[in-house]
PDB file of N, CA and C in Angstrom:
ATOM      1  N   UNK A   1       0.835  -1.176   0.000  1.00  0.00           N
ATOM      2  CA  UNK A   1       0.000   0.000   0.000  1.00  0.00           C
ATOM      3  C   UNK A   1       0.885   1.247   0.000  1.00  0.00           C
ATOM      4  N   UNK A   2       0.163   2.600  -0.674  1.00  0.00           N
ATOM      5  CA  UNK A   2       1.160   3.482  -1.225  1.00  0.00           C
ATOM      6  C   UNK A   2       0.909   4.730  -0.106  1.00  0.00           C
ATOM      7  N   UNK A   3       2.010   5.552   0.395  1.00  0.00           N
ATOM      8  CA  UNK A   3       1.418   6.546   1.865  1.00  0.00           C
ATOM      9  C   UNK A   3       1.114   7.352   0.835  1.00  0.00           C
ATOM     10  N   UNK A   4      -0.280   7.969   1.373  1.00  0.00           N
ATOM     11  CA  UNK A   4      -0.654   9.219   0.836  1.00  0.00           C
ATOM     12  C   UNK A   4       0.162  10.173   0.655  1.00  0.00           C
ATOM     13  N   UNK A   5       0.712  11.089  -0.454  1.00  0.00           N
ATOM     14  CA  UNK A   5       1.557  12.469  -0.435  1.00  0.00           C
ATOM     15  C   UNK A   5       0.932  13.173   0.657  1.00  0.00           C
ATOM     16  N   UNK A   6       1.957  14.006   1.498  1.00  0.00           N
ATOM     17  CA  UNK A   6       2.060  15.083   2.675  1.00  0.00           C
ATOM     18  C   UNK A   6       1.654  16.855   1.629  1.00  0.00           C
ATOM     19  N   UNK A   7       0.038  17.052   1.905  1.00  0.00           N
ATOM     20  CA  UNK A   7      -0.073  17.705   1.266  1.00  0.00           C
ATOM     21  C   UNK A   7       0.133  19.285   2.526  1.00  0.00           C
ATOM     22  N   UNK A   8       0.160  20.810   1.070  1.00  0.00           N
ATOM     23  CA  UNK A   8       0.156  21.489   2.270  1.00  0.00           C
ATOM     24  C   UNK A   8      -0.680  22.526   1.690  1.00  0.00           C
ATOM     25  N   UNK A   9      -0.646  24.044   2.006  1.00  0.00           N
ATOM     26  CA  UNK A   9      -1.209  25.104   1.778  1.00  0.00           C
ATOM     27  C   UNK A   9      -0.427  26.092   0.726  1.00  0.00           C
ATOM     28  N   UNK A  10      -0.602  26.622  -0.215  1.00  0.00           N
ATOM     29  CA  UNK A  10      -0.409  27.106  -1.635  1.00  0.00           C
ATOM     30  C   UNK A  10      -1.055  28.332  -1.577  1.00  0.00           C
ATOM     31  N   UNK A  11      -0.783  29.581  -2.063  1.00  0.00           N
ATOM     32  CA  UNK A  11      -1.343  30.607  -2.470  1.00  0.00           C
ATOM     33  C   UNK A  11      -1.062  30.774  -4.030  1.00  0.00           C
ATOM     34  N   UNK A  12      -2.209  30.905  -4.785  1.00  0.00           N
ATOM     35  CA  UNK A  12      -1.833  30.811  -6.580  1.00  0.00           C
ATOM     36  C   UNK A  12      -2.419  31.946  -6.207  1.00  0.00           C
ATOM     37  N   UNK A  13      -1.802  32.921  -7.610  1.00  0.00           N
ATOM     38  CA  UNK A  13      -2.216  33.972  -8.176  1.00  0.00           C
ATOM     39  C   UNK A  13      -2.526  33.864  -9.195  1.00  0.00           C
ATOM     40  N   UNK A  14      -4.113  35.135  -9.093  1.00  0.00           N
ATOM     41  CA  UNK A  14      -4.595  34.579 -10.505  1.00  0.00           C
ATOM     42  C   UNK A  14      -4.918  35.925 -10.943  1.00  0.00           C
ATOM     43  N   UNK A  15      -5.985  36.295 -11.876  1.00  0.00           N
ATOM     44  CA  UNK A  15      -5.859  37.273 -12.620  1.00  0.00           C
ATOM     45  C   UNK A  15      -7.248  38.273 -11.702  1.00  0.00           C
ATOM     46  N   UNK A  16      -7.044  39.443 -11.089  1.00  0.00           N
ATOM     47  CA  UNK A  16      -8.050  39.493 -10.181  1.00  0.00           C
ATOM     48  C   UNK A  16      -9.395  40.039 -10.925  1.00  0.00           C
ATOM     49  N   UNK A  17     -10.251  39.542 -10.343  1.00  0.00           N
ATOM     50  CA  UNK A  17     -12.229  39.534 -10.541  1.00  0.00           C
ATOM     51  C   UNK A  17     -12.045  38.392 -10.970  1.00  0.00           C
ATOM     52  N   UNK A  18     -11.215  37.455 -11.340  1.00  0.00           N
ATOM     53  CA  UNK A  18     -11.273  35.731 -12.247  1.00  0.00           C
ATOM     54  C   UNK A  18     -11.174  34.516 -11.542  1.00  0.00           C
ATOM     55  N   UNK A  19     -10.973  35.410  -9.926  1.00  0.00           N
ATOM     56  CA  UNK A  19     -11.136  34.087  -9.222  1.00  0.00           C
ATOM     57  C   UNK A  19     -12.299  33.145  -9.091  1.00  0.00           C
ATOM     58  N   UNK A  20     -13.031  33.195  -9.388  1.00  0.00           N
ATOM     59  CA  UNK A  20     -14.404  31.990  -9.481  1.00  0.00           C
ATOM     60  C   UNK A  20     -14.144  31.107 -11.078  1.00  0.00           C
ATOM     61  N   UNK A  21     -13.839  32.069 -12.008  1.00  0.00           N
ATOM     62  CA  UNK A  21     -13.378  31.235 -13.512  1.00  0.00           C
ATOM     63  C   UNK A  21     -12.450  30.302 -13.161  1.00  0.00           C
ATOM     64  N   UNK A  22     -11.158  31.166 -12.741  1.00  0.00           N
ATOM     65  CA  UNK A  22     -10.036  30.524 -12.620  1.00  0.00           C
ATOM     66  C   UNK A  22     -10.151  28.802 -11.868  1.00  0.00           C
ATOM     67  N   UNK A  23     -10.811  29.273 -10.512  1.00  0.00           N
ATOM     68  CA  UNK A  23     -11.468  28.109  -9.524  1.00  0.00           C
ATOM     69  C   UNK A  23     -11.794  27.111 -10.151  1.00  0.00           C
ATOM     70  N   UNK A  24     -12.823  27.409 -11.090  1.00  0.00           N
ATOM     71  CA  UNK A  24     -13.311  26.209 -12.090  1.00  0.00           C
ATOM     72  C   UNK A  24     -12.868  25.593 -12.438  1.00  0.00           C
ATOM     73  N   UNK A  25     -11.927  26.450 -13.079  1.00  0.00           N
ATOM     74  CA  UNK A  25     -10.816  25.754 -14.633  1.00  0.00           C
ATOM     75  C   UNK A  25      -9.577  24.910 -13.993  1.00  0.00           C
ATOM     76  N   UNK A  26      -9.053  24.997 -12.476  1.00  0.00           N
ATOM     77  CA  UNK A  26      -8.276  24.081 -12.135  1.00  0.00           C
ATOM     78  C   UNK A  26      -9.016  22.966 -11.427  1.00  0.00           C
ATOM     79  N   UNK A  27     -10.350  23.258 -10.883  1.00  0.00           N
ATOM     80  CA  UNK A  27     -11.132  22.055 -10.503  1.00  0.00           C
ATOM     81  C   UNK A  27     -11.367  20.888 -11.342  1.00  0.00           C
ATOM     82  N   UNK A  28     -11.616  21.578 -12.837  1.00  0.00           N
ATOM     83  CA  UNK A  28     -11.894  21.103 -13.668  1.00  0.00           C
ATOM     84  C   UNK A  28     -10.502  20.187 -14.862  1.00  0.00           C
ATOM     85  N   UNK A  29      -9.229  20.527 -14.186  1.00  0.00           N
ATOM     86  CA  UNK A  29      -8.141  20.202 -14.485  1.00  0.00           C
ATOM     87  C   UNK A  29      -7.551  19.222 -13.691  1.00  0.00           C
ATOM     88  N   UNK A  30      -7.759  19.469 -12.274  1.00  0.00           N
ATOM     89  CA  UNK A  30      -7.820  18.726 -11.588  1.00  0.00           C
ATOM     90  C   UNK A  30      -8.750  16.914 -11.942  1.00  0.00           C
ATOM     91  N   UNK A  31      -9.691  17.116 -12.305  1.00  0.00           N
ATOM     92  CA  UNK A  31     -10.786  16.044 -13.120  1.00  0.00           C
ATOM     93  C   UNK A  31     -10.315  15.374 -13.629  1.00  0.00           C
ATOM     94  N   UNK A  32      -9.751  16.190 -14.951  1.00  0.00           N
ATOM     95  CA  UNK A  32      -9.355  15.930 -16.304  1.00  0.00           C
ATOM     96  C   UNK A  32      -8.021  14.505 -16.208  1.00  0.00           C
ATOM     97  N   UNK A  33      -7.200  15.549 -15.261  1.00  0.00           N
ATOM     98  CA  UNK A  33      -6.131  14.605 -14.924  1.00  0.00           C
ATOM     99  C   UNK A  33      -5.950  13.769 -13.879  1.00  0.00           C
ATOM    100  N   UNK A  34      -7.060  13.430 -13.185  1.00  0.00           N
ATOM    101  CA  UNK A  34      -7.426  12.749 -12.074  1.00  0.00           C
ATOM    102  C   UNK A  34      -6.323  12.404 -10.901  1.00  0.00           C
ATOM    103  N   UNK A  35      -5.978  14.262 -10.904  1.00  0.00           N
ATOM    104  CA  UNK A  35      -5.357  14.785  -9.773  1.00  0.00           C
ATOM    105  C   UNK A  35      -5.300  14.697  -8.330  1.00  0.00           C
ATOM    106  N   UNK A  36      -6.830  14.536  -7.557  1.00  0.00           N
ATOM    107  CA  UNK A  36      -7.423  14.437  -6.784  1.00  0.00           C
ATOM    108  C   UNK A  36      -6.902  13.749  -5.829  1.00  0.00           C
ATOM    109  N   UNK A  37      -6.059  13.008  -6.038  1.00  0.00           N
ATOM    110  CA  UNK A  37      -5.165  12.227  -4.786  1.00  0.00           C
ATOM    111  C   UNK A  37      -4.376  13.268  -4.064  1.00  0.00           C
ATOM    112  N   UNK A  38      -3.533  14.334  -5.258  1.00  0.00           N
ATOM    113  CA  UNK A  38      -2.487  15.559  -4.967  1.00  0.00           C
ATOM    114  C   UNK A  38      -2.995  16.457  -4.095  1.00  0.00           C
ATOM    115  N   UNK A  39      -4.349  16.972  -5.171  1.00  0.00           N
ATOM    116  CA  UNK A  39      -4.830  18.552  -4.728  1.00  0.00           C
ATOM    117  C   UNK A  39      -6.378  18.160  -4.190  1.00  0.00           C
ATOM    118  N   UNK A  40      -6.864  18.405  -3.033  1.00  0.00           N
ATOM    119  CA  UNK A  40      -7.954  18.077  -1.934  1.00  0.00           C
ATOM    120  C   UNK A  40      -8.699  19.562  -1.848  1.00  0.00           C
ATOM    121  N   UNK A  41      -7.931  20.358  -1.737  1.00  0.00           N
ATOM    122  CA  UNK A  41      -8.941  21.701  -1.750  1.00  0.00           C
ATOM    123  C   UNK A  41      -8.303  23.119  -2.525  1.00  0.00           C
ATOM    124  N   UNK A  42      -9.795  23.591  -3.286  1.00  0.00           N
ATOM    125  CA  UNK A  42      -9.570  24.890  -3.295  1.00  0.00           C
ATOM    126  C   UNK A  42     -10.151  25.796  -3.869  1.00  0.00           C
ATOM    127  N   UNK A  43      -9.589  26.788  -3.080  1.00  0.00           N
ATOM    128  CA  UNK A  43     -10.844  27.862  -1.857  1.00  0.00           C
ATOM    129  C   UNK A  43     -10.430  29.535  -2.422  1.00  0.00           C
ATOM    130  N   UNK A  44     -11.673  30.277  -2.292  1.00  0.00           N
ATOM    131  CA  UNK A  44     -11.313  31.509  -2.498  1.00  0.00           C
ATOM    132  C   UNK A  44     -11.484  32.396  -1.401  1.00  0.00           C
ATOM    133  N   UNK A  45     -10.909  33.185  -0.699  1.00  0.00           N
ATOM    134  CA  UNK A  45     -11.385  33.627   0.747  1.00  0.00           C
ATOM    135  C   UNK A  45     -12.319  34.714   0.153  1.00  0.00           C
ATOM    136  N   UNK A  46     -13.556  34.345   1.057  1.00  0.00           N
ATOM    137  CA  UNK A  46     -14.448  35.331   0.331  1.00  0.00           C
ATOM    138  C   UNK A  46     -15.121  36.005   1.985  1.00  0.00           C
ATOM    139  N   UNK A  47     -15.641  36.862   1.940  1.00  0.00           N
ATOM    140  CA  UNK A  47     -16.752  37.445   3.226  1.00  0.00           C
ATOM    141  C   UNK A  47     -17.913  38.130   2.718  1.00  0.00           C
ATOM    142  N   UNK A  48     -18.483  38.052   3.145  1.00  0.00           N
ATOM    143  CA  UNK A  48     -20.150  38.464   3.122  1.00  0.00           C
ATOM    144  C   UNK A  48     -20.204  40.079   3.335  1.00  0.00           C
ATOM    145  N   UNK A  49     -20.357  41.141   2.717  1.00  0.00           N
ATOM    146  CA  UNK A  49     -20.828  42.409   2.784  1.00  0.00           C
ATOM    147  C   UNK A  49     -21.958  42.813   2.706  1.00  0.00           C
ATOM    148  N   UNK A  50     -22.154  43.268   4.160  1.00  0.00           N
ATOM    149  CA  UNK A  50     -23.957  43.905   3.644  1.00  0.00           C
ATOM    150  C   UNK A  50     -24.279  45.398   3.465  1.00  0.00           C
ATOM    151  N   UNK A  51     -24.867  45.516   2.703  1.00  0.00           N
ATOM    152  CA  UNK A  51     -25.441  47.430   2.060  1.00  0.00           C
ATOM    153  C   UNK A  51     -27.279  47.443   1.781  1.00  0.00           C
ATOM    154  N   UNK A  52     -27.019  48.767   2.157  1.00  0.00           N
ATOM    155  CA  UNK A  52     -28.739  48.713   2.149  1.00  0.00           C
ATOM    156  C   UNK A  52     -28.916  50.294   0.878  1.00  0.00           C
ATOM    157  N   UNK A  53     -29.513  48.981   0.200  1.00  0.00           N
ATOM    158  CA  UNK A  53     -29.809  49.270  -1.200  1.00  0.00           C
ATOM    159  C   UNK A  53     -31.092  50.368  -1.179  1.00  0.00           C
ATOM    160  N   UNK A  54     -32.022  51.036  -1.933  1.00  0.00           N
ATOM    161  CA  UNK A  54     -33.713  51.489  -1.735  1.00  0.00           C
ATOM    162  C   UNK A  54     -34.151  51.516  -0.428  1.00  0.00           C
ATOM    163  N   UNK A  55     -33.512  51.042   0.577  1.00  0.00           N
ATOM    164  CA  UNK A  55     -34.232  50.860   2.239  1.00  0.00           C
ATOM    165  C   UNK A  55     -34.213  49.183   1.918  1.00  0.00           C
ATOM    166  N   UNK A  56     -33.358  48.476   1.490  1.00  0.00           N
ATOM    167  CA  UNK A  56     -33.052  47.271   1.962  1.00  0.00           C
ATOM    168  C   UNK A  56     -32.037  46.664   2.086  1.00  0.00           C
ATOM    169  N   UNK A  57     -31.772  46.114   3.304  1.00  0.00           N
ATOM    170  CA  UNK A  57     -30.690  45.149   3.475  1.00  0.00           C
ATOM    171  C   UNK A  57     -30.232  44.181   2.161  1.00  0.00           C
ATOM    172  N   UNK A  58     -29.289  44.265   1.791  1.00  0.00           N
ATOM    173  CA  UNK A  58     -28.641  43.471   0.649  1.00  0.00           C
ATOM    174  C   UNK A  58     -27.075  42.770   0.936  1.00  0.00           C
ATOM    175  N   UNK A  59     -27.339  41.412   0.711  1.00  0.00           N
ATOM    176  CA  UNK A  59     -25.860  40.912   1.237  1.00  0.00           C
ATOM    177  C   UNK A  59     -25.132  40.544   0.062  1.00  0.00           C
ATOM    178  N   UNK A  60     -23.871  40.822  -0.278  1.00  0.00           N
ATOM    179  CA  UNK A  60     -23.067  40.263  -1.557  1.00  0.00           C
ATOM    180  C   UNK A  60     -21.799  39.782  -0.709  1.00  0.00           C
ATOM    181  N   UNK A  61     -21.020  38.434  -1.354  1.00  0.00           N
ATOM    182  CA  UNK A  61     -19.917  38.273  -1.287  1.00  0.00           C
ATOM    183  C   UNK A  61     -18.890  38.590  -2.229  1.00  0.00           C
ATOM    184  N   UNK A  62     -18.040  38.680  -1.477  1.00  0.00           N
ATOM    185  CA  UNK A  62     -16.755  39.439  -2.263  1.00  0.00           C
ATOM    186  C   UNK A  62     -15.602  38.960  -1.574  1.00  0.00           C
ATOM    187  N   UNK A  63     -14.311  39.042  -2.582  1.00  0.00           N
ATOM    188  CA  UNK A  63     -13.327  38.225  -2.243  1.00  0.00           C
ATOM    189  C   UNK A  63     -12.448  39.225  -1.527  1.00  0.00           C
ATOM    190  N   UNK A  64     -12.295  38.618  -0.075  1.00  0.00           N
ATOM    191  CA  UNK A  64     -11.060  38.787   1.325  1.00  0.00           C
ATOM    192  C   UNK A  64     -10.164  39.158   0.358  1.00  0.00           C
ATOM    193  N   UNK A  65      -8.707  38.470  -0.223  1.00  0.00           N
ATOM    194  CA  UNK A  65      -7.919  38.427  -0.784  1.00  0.00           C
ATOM    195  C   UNK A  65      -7.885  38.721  -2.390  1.00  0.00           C
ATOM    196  N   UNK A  66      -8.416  39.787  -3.333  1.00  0.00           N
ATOM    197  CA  UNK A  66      -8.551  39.917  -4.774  1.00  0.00           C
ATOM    198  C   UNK A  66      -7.497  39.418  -4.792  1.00  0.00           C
ATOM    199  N   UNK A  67      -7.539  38.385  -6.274  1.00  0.00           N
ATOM    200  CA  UNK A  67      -6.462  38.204  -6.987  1.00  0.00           C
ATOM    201  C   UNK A  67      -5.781  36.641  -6.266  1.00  0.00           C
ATOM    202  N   UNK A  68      -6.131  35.923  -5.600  1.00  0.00           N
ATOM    203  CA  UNK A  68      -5.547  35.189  -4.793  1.00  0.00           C
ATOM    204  C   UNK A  68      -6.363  34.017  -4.501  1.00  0.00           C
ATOM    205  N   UNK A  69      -6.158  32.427  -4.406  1.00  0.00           N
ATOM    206  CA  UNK A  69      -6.487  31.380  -4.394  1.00  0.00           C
ATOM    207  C   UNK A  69      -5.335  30.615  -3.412  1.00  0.00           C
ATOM    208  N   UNK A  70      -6.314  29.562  -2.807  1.00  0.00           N
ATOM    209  CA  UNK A  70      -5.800  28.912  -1.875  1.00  0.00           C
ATOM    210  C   UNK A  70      -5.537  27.637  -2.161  1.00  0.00           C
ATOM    211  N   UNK A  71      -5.202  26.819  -2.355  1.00  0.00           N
ATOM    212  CA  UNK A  71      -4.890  25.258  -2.466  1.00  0.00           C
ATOM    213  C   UNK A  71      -3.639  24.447  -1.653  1.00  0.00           C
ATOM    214  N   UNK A  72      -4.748  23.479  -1.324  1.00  0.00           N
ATOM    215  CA  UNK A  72      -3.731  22.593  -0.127  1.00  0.00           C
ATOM    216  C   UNK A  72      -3.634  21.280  -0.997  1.00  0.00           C
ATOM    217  N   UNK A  73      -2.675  21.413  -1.501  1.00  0.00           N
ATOM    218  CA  UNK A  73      -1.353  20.232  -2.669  1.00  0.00           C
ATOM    219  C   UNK A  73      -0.888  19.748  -1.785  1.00  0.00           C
ATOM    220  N   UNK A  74       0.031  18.569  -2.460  1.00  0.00           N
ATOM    221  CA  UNK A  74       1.324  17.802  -3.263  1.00  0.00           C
ATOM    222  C   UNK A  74       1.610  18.031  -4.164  1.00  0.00           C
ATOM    223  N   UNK A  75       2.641  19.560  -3.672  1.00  0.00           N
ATOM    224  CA  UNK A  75       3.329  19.651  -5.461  1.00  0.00           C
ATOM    225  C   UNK A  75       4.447  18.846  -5.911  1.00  0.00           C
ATOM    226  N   UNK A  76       4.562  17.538  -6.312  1.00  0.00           N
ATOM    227  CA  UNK A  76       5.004  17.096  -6.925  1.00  0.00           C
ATOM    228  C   UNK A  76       5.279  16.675  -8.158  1.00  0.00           C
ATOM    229  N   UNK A  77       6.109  16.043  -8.507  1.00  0.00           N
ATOM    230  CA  UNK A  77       5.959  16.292 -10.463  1.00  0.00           C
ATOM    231  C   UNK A  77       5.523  17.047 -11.391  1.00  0.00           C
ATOM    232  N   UNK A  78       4.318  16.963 -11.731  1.00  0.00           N
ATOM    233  CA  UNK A  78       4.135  18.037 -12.939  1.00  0.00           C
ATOM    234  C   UNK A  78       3.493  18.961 -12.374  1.00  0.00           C
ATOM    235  N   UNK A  79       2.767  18.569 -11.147  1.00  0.00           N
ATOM    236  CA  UNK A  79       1.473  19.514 -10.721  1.00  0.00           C
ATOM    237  C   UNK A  79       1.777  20.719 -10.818  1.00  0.00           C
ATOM    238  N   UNK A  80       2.601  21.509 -10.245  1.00  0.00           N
ATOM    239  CA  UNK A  80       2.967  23.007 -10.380  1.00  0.00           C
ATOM    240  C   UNK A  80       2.943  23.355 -11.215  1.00  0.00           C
ATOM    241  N   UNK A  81       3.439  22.555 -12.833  1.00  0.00           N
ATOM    242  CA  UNK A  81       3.274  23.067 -14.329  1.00  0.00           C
ATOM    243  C   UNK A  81       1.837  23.560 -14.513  1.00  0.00           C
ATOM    244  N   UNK A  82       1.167  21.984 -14.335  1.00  0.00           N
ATOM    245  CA  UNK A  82      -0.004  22.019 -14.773  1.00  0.00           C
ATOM    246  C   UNK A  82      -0.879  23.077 -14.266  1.00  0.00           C
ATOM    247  N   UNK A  83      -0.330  23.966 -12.791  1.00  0.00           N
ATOM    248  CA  UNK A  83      -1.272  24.662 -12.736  1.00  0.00           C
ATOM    249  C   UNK A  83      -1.141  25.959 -12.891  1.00  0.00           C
ATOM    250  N   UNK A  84       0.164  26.265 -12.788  1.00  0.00           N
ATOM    251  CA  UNK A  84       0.885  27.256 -13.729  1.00  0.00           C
ATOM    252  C   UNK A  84       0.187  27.730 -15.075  1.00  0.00           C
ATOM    253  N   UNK A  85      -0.138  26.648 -15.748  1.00  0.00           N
ATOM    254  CA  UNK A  85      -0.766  26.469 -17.536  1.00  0.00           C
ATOM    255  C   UNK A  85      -1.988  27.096 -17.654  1.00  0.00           C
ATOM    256  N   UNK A  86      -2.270  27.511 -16.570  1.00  0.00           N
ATOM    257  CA  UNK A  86      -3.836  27.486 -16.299  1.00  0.00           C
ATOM    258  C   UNK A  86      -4.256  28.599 -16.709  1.00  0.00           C
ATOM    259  N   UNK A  87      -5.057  28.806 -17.251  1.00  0.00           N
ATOM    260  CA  UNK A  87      -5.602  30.371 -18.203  1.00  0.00           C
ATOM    261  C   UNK A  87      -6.148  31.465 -16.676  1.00  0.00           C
ATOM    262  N   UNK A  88      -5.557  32.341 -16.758  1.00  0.00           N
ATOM    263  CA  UNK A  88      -5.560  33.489 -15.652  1.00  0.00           C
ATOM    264  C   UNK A  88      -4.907  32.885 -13.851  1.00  0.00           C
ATOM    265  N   UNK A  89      -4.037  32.260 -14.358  1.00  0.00           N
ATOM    266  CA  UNK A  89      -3.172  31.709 -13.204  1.00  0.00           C
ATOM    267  C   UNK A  89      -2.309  32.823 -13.337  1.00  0.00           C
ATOM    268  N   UNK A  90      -1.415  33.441 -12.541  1.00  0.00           N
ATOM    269  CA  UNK A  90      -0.509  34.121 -12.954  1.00  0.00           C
ATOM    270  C   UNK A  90       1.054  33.134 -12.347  1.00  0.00           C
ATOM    271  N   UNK A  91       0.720  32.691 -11.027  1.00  0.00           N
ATOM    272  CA  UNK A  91       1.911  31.787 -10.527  1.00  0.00           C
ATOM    273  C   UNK A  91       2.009  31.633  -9.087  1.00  0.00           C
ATOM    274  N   UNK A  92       2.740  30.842  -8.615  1.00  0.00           N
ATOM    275  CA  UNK A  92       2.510  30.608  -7.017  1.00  0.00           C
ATOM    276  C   UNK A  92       3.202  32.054  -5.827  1.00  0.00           C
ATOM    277  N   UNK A  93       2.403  32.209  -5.089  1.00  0.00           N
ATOM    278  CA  UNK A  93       2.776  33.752  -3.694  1.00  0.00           C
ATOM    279  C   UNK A  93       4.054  33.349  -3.847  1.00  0.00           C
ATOM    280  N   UNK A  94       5.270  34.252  -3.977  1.00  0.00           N
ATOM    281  CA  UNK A  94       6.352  33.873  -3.113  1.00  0.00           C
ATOM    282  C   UNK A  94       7.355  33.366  -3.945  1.00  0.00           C
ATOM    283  N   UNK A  95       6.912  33.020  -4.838  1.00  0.00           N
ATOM    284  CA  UNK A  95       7.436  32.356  -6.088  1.00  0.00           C
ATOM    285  C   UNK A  95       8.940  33.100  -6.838  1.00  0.00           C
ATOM    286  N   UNK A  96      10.106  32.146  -6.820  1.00  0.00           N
ATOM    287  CA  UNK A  96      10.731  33.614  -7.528  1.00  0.00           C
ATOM    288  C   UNK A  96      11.517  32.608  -8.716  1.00  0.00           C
ATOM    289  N   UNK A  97      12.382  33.029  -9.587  1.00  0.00           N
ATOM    290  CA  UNK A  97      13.095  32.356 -10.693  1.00  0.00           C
ATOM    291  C   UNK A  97      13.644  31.126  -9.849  1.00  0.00           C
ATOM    292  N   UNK A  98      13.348  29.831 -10.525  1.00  0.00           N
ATOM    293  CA  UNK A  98      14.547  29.066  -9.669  1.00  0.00           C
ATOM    294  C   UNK A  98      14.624  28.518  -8.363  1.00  0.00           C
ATOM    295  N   UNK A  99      13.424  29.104  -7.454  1.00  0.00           N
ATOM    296  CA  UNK A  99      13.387  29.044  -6.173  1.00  0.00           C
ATOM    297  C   UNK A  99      12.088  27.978  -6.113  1.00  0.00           C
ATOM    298  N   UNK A 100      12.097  27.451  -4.475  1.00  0.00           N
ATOM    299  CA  UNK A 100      11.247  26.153  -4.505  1.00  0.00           C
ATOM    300  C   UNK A 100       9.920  27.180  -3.527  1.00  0.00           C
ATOM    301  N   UNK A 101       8.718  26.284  -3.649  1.00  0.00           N
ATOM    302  CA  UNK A 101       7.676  27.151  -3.548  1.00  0.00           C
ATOM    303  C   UNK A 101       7.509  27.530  -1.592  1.00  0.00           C
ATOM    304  N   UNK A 102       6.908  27.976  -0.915  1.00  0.00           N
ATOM    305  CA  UNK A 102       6.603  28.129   0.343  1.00  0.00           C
ATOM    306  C   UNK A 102       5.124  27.554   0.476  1.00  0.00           C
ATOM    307  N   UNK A 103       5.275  27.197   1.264  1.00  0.00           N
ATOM    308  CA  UNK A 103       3.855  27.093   1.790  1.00  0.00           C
ATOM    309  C   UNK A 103       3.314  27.593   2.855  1.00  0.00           C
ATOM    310  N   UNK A 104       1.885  28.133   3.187  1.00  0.00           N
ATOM    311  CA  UNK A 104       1.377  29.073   3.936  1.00  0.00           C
ATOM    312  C   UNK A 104       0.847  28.077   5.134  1.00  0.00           C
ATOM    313  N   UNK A 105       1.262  28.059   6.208  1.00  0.00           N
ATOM    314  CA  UNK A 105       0.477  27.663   7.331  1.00  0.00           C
ATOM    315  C   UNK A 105      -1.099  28.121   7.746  1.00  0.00           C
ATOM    316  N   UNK A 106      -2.182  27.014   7.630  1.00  0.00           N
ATOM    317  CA  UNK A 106      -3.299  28.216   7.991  1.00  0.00           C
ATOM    318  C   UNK A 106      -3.755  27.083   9.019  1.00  0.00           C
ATOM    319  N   UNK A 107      -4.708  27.769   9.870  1.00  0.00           N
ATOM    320  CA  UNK A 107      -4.945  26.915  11.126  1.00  0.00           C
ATOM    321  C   UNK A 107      -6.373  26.229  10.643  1.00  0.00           C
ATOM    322  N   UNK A 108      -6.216  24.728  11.518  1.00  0.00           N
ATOM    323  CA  UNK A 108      -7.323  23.988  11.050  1.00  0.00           C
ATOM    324  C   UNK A 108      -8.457  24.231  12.067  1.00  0.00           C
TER     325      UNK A 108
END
């Protein structure tokens, strides 16, 4: 039996207002390449804003972090390419020429 990869926390950058497209399109990549063992979640930090529209309460969400996606990987092998490739990905937080990626501690 094979140990599960030690996955962790990822900040991708993506192209900002495209985070819900973007979301898709690696969920949906994720699928494609039946990734799902690697990559387990991912999340857009969003919060709830309320405004009162005519004399009514109106709630919209909107994204905590513009421009920014969360994913808790195993970047191993290609995965980082593949998500790199990704139409309005721009590239991983932290990221520099050459250098290996960081990962963000977030509390469970």
């Amino acid at each position: 039996m094979t140990e599960a990869p030690v996955k962790k926390w990822y900040v991708v950058r993506a192209i900002s207002g495209q985070e819900k497209k973007v979301k898709g399109q690696i969920e949906a990549e994720i699928n494609r390449n039946k990734l799902e063992e690697y990559i387990s979640q991912v999340l857009i930090p969003t919060e709830k804003v309320y405004q009162i529209r005519n004399g009514k309460k109106v709630s919209k969400e909107r994204s905590f972090y513009p421009g920014y996606i969360l994913i808790e990987a195993a970047l191993v092998g290609e995965i980082p390419h593949i998500l790199k490739n990704i139409t309005g990905v721009i590239g991983f937080l932290g990221e520099t020429k050459g250098a290996t990626l960081y990962h963000c501690a977030l509390p469970r």
